[in-house]
C-alpha atoms as a PDB file:
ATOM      1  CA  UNK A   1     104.926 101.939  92.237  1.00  0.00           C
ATOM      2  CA  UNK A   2     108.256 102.621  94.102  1.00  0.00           C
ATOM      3  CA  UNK A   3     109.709 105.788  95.906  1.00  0.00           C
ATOM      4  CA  UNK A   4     111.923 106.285  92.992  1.00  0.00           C
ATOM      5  CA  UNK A   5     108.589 106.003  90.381  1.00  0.00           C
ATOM      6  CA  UNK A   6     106.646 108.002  92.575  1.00  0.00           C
ATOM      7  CA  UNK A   7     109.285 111.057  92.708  1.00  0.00           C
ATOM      8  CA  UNK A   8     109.242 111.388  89.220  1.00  0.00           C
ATOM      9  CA  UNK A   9     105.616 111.524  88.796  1.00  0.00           C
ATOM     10  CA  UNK A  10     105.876 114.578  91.045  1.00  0.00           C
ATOM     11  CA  UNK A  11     108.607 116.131  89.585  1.00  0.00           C
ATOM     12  CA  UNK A  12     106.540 115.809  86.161  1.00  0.00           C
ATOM     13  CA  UNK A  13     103.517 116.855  87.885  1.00  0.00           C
ATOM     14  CA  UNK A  14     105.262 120.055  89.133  1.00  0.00           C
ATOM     15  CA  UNK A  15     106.230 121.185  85.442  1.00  0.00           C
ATOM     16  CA  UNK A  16     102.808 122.945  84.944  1.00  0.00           C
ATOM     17  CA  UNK A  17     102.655 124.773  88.260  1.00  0.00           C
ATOM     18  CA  UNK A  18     104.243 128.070  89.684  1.00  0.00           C
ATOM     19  CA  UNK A  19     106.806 125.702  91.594  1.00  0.00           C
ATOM     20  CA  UNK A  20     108.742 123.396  89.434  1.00  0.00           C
ATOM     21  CA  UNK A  21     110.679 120.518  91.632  1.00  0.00           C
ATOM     22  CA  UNK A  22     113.334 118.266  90.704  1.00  0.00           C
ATOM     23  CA  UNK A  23     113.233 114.858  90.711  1.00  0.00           C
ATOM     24  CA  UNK A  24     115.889 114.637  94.206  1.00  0.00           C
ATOM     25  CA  UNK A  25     113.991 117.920  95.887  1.00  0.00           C
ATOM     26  CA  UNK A  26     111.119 115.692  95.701  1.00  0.00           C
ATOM     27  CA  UNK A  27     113.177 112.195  96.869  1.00  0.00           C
ATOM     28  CA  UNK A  28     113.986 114.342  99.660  1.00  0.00           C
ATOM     29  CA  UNK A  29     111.079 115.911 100.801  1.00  0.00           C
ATOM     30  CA  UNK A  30     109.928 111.960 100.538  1.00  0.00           C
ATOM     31  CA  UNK A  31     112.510 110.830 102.716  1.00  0.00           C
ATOM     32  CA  UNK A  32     111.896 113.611 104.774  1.00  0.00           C
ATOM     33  CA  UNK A  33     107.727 112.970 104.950  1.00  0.00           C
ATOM     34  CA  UNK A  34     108.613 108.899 105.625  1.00  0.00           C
ATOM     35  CA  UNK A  35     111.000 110.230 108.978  1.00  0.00           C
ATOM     36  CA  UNK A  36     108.381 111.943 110.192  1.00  0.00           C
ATOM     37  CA  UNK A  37     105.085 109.506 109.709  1.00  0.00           C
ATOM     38  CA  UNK A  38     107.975 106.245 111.221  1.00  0.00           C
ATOM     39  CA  UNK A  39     107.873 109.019 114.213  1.00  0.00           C
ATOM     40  CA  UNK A  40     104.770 109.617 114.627  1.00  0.00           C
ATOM     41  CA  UNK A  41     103.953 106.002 114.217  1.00  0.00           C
ATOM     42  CA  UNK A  42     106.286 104.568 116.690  1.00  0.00           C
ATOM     43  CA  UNK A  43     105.029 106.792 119.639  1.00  0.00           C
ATOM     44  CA  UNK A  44     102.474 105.434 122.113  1.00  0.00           C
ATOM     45  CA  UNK A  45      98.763 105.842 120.510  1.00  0.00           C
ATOM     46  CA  UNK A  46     100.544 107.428 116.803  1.00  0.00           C
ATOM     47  CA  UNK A  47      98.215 108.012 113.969  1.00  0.00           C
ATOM     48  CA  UNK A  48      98.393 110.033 110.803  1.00  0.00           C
ATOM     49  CA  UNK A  49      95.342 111.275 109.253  1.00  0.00           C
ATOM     50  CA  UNK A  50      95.141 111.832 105.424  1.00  0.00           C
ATOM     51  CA  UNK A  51      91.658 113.441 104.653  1.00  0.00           C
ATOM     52  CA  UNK A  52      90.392 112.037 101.590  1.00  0.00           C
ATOM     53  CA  UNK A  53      92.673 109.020 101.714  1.00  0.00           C
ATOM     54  CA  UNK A  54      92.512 107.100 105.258  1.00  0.00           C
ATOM     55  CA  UNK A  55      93.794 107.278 108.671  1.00  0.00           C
ATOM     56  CA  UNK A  56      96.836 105.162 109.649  1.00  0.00           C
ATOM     57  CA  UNK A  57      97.183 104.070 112.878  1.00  0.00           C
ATOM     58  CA  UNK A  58      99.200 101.826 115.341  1.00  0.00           C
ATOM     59  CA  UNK A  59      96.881  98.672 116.857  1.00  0.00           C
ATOM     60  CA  UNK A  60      98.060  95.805 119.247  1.00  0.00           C
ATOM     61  CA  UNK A  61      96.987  92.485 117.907  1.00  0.00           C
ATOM     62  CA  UNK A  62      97.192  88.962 119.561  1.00  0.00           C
ATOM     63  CA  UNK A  63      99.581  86.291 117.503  1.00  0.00           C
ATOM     64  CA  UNK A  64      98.591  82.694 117.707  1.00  0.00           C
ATOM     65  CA  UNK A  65     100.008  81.979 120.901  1.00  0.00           C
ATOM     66  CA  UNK A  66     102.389  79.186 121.222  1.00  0.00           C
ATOM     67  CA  UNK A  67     104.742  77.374 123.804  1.00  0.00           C
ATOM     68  CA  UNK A  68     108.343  79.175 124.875  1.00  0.00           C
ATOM     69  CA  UNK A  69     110.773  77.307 126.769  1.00  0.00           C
ATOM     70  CA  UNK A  70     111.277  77.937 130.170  1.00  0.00           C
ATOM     71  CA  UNK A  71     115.125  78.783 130.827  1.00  0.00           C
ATOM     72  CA  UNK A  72     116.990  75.546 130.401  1.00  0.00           C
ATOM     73  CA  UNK A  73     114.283  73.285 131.618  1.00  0.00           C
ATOM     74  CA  UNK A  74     112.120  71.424 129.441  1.00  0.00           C
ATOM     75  CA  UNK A  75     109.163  72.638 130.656  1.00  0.00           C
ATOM     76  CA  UNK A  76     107.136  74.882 127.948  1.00  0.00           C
ATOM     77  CA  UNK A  77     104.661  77.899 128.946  1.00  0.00           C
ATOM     78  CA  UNK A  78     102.097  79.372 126.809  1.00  0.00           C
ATOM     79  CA  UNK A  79     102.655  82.324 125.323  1.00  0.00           C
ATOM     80  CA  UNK A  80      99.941  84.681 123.818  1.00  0.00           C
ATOM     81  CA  UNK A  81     102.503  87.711 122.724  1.00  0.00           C
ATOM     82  CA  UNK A  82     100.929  90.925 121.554  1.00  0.00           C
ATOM     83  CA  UNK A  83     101.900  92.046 118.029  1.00  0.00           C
ATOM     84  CA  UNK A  84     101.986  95.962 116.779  1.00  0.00           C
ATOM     85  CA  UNK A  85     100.518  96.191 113.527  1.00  0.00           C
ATOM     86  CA  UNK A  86     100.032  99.247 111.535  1.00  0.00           C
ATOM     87  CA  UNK A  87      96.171  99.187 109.950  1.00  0.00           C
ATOM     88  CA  UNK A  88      94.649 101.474 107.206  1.00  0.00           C
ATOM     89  CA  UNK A  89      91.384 102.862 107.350  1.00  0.00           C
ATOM     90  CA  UNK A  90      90.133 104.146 104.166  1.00  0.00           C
ATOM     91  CA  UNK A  91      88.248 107.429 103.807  1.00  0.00           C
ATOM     92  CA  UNK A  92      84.930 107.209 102.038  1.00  0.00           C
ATOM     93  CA  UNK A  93      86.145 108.926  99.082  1.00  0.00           C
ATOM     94  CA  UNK A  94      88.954 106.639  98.358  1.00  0.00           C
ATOM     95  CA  UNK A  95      86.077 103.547  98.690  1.00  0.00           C
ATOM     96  CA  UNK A  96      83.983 104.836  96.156  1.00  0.00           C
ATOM     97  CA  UNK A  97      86.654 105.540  94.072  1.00  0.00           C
ATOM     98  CA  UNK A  98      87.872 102.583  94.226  1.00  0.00           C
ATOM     99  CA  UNK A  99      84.210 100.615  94.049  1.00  0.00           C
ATOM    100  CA  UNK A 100      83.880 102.488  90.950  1.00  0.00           C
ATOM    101  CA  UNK A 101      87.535 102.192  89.107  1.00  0.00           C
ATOM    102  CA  UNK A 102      87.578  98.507  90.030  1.00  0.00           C
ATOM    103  CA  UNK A 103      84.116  97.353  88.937  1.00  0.00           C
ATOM    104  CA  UNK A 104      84.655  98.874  85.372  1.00  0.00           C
END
């Protein structure tokens, strides 16, 4: 599922509540929810909590290592960069739910 696919489920969902939203009010309140979690997630120690669904959260990770180039010498360092990665934990609810849909 894409933004685009996801906007119109919403927009369908809406139909049968008090508040009925278009298909762009809810691209932009979207756009507007993606802004703010790409804040909160590039700040020092950023995480975004979704009860029922997971937490998301910025972790440092080691890469492989490997050998950089020192200047224009030929001599090579090691290198053992660190590496931002953004990791999901799921709630419990989600994992049984998902235990359950998938073993059927």
């Amino acid at each position: 599922m894409n933004q685009q696919q996801l906007s119109r489920i919403i927009a369908r969902k809406s139909k049968g509540t008090a508040t009925r939203f278009t298909t762009k009010e809810v691209e932009h309140c979207l756009n507007l929810l993606l802004e703010a979690m790409i804040d909160e997630l590039t700040h020092p120690d950023g995480k975004i909590t979704f009860s029922n669904f997971g937490i998301l959260e910025v972790v440092e990770q080691q890469s492989h290592g490997g050998k950089l180039r020192v200047g224009n010498s030929d001599e090579l360092t090691d290198v053992a960069p660190i590496r931002h990665v953004i990791k999901l934990r799921v709630s419990r609810k989600l994992k049984a739910k998902l235990w359950t849909e998938i073993s059927e």
